[in-house]
PDB file of N, CA and C in Angstrom:
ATOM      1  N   UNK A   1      21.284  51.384   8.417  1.00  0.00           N
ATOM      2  CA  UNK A   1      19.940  50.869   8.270  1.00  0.00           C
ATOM      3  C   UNK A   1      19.917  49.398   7.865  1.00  0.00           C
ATOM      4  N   UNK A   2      20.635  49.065   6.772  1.00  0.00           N
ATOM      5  CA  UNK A   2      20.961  47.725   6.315  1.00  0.00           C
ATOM      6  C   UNK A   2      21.468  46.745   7.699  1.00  0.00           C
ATOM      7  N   UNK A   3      22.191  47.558   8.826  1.00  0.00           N
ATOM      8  CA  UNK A   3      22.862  46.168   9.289  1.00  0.00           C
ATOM      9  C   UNK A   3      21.954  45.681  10.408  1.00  0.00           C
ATOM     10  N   UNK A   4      20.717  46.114  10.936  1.00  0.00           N
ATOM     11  CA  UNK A   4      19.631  45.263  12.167  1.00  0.00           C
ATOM     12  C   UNK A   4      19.060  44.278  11.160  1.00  0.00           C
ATOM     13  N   UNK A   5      18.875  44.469   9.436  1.00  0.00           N
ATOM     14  CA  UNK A   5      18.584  43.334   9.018  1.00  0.00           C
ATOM     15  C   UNK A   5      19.215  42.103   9.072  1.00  0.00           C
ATOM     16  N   UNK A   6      20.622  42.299   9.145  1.00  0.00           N
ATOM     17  CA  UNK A   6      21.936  41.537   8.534  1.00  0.00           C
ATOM     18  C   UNK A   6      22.275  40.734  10.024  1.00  0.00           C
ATOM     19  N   UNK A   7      21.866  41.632  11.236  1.00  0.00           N
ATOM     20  CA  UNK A   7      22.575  41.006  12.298  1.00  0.00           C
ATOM     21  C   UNK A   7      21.196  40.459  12.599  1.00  0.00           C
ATOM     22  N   UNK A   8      20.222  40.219  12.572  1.00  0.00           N
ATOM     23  CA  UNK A   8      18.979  39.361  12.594  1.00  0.00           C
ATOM     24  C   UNK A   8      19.212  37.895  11.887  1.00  0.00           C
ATOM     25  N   UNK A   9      19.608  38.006  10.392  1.00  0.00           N
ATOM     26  CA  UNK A   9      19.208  36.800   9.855  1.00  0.00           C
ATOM     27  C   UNK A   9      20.291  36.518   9.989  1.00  0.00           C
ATOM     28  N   UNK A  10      21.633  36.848  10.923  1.00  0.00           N
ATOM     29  CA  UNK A  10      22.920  36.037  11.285  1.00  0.00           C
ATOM     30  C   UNK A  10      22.790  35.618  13.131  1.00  0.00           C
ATOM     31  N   UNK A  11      21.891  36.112  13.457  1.00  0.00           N
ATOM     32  CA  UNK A  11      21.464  35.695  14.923  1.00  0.00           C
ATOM     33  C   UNK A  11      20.163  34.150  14.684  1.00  0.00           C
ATOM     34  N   UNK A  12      19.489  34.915  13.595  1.00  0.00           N
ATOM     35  CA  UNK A  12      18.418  33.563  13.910  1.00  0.00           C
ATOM     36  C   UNK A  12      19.541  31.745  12.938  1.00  0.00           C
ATOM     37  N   UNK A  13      19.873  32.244  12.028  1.00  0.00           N
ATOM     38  CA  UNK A  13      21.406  31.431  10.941  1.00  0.00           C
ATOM     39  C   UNK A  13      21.988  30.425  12.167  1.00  0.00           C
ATOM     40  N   UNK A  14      22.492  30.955  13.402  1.00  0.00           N
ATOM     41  CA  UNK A  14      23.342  31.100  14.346  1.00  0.00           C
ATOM     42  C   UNK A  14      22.231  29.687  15.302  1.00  0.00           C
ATOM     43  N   UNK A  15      21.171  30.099  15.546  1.00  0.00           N
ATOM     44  CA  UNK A  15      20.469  29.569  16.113  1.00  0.00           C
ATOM     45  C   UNK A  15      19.591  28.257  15.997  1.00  0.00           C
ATOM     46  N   UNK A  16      19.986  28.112  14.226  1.00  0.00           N
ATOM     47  CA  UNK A  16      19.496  27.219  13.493  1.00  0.00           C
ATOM     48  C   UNK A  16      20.309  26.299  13.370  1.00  0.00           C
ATOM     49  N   UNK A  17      21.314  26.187  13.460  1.00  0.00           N
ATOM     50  CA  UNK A  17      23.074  25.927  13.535  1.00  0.00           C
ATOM     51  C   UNK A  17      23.292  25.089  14.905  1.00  0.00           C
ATOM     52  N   UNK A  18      22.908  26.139  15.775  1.00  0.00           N
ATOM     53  CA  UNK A  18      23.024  25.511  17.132  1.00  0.00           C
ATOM     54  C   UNK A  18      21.902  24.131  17.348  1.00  0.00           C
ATOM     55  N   UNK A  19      20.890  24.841  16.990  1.00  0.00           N
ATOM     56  CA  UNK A  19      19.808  23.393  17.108  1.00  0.00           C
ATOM     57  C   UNK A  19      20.235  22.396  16.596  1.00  0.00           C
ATOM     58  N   UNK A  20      20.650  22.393  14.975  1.00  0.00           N
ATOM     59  CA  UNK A  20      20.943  21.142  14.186  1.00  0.00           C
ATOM     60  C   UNK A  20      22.291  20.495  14.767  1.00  0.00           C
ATOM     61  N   UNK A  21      22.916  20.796  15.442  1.00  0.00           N
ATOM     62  CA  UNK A  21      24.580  20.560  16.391  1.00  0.00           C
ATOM     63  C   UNK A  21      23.853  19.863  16.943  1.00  0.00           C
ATOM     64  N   UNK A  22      22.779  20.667  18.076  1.00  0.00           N
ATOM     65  CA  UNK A  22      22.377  19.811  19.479  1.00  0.00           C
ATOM     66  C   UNK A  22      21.761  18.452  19.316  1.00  0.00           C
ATOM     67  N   UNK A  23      20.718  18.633  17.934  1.00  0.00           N
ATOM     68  CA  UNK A  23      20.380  17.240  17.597  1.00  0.00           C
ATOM     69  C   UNK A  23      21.042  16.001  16.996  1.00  0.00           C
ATOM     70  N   UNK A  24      22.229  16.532  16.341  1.00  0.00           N
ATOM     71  CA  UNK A  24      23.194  15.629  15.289  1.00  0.00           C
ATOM     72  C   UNK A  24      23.886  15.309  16.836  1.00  0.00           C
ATOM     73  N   UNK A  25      24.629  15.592  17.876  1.00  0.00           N
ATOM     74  CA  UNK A  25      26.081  15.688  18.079  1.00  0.00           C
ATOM     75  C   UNK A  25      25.377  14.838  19.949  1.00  0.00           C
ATOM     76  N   UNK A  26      23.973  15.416  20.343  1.00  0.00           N
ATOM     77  CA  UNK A  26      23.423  14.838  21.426  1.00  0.00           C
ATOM     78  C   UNK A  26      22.469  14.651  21.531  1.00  0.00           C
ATOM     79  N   UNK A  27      21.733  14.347  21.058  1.00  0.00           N
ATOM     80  CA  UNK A  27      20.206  14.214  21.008  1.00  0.00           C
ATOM     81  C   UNK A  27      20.353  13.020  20.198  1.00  0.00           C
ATOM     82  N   UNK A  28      20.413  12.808  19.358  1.00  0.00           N
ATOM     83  CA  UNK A  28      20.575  11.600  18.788  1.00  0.00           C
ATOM     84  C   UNK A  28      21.154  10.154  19.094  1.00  0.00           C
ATOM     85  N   UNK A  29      22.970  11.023  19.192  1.00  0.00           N
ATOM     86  CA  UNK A  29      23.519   9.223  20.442  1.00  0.00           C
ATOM     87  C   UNK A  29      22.488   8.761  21.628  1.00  0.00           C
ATOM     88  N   UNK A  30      21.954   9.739  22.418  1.00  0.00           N
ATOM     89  CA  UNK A  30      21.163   9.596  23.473  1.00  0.00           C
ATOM     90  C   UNK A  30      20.022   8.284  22.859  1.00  0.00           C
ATOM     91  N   UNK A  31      19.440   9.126  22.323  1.00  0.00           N
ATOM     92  CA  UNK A  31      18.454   7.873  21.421  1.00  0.00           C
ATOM     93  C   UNK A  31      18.692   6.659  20.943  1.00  0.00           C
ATOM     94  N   UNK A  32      19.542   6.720  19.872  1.00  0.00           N
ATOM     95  CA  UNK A  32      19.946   5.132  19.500  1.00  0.00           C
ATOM     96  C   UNK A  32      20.762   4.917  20.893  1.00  0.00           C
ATOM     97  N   UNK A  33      21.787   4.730  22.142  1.00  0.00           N
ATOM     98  CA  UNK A  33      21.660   4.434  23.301  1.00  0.00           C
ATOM     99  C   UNK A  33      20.792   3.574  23.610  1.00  0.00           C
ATOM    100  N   UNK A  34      19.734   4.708  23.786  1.00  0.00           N
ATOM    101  CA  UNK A  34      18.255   4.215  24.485  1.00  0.00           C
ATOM    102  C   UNK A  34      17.331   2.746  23.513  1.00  0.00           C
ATOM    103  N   UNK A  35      17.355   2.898  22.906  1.00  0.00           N
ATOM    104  CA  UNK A  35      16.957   2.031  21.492  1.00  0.00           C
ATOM    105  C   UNK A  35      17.729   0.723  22.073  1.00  0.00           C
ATOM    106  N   UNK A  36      18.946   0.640  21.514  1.00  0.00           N
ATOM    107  CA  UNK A  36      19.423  -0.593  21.975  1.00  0.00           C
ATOM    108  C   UNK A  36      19.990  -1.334  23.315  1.00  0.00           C
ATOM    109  N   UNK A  37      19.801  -0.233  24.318  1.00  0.00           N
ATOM    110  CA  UNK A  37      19.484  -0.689  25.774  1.00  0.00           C
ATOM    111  C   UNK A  37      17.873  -1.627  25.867  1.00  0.00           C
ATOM    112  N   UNK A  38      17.369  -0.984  25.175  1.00  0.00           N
ATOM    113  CA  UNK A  38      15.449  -1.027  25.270  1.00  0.00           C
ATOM    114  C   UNK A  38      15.348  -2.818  24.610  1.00  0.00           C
ATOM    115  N   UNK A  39      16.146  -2.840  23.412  1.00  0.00           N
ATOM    116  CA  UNK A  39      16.299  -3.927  22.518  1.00  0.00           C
ATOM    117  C   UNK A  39      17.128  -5.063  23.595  1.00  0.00           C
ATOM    118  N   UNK A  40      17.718  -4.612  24.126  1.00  0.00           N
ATOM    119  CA  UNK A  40      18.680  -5.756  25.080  1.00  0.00           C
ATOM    120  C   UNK A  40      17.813  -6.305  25.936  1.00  0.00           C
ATOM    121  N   UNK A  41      16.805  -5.511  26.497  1.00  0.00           N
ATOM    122  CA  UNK A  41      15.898  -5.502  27.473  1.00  0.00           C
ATOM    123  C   UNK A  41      15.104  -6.402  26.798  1.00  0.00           C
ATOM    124  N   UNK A  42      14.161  -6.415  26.221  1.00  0.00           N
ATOM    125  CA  UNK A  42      13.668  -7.251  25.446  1.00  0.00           C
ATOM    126  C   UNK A  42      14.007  -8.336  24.640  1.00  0.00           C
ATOM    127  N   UNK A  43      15.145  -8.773  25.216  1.00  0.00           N
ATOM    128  CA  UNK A  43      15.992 -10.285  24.360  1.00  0.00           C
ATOM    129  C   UNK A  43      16.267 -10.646  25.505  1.00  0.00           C
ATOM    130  N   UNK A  44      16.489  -9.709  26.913  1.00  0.00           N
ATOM    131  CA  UNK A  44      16.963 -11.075  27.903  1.00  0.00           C
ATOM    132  C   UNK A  44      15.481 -11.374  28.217  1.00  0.00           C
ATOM    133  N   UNK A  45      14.887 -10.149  28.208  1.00  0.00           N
ATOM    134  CA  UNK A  45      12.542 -11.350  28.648  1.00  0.00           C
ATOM    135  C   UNK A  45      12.302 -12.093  28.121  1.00  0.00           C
ATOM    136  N   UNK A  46      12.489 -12.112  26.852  1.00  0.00           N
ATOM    137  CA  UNK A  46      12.648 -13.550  26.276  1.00  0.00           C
ATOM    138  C   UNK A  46      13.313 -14.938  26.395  1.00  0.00           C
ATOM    139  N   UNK A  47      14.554 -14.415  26.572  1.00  0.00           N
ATOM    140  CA  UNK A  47      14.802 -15.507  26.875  1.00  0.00           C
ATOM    141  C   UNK A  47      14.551 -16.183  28.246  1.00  0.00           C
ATOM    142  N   UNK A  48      14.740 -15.539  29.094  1.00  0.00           N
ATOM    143  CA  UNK A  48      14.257 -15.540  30.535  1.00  0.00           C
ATOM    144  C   UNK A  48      12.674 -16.385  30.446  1.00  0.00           C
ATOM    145  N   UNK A  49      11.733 -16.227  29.477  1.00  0.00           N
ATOM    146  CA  UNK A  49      10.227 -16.333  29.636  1.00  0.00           C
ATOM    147  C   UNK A  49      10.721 -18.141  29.092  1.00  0.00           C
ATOM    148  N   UNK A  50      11.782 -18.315  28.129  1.00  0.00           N
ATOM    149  CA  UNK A  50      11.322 -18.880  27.486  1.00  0.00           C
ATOM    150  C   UNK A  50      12.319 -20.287  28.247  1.00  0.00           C
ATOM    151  N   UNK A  51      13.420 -19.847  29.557  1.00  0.00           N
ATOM    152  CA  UNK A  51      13.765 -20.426  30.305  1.00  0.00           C
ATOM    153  C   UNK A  51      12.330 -21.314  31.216  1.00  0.00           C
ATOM    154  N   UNK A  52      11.492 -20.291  31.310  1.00  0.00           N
ATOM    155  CA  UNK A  52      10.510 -21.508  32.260  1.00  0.00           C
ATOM    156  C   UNK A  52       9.903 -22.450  32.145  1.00  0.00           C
ATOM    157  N   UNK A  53      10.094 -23.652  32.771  1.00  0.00           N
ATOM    158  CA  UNK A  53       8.595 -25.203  32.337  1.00  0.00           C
ATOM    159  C   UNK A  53       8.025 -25.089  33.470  1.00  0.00           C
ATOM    160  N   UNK A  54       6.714 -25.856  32.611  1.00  0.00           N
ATOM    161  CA  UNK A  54       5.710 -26.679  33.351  1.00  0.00           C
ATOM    162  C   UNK A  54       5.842 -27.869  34.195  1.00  0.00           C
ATOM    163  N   UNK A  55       5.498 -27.520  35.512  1.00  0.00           N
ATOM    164  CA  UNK A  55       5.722 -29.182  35.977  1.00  0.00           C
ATOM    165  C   UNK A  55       4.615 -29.234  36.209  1.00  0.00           C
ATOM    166  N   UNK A  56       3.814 -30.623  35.977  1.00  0.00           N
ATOM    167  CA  UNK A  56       2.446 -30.996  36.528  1.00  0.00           C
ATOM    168  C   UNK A  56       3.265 -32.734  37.780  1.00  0.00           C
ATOM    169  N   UNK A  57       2.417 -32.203  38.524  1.00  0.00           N
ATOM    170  CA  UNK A  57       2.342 -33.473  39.262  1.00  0.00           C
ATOM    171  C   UNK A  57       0.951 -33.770  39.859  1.00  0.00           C
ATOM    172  N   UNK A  58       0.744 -35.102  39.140  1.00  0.00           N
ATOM    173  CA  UNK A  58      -0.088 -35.987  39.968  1.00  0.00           C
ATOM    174  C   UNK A  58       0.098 -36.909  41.286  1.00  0.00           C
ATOM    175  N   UNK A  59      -0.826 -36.181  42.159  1.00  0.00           N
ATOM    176  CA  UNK A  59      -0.982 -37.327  43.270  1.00  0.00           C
ATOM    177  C   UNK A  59      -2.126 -38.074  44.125  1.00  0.00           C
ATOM    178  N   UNK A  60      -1.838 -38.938  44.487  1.00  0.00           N
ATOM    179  CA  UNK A  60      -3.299 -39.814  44.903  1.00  0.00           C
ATOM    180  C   UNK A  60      -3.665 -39.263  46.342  1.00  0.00           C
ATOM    181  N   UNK A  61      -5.073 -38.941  47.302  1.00  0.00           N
ATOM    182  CA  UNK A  61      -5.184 -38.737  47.773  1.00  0.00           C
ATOM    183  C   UNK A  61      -5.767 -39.474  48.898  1.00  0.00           C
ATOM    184  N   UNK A  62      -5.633 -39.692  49.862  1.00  0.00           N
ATOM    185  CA  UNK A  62      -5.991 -40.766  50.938  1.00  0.00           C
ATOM    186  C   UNK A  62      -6.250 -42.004  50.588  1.00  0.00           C
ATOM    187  N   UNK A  63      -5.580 -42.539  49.319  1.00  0.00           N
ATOM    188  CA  UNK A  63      -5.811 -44.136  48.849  1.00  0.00           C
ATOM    189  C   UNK A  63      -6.880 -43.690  47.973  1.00  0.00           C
ATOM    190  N   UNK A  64      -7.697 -42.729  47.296  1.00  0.00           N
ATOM    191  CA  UNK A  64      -9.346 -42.824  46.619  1.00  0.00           C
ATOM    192  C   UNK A  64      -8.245 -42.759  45.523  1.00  0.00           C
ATOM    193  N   UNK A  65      -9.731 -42.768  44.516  1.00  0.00           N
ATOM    194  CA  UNK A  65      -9.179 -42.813  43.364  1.00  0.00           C
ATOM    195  C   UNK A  65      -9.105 -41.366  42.704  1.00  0.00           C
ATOM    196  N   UNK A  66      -9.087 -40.844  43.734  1.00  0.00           N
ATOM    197  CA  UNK A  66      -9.392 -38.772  43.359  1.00  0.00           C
ATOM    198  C   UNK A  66      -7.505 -38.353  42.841  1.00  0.00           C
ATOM    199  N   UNK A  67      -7.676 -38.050  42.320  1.00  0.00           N
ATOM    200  CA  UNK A  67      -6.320 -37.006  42.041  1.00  0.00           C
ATOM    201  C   UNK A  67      -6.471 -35.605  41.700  1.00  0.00           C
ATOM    202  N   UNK A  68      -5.310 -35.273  42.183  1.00  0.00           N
ATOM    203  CA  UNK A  68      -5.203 -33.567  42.566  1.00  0.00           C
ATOM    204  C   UNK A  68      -3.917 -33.239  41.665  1.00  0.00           C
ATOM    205  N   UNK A  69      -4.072 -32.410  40.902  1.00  0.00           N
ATOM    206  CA  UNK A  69      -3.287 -31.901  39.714  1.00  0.00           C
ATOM    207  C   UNK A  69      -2.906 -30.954  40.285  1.00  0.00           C
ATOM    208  N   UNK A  70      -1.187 -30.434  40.643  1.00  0.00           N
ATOM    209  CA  UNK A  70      -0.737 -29.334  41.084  1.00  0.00           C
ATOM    210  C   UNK A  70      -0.289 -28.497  39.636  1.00  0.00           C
ATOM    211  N   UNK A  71      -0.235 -27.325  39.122  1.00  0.00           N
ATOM    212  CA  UNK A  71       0.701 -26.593  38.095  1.00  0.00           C
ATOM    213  C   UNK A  71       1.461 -25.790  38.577  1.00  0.00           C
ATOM    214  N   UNK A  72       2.812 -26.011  38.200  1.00  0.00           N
ATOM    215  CA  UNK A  72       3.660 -25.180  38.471  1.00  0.00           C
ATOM    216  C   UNK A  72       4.287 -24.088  37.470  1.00  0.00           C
ATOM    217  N   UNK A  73       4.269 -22.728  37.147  1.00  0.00           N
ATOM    218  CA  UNK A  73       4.271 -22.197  36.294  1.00  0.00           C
ATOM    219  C   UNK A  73       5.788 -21.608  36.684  1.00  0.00           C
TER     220      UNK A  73
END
């Protein structure tokens, strides 16, 4: 009578065990992984964004005194 109790709270024990493995041992590297892939990602956009200038050029148009401002982004 005693042992469907005993083999219960050593089946669910068992199962609690297994979860905390799956999260410590793979679930976790996966994450920090992902984290500092994500972080890399976001340091080369930066720098990349911070690679670009402005060029403005002015130029005169049929001899007037009009000028036309190009931006180059």
């Amino acid at each position: 009578m005693l042992l469907k109790p005993l083999i219960l709270g050593v089946s669910i024990d068992l199962g609690l065990l297994s979860i905390a493995l799956t999260l410590r041992f793979i679930i976790y590297p996966l994450y920090q992984s992902w984290i500092s892939q994500k972080n890399l990602v976001n340091e080369k956009t930066i720098v990349e964004d911070l690679e670009k200038t402005i060029e403005i050029r002015i130029e005169e148009i049929d001899g007037s005194d009009h000028y036309k401002q190009y931006l180059k982004i």
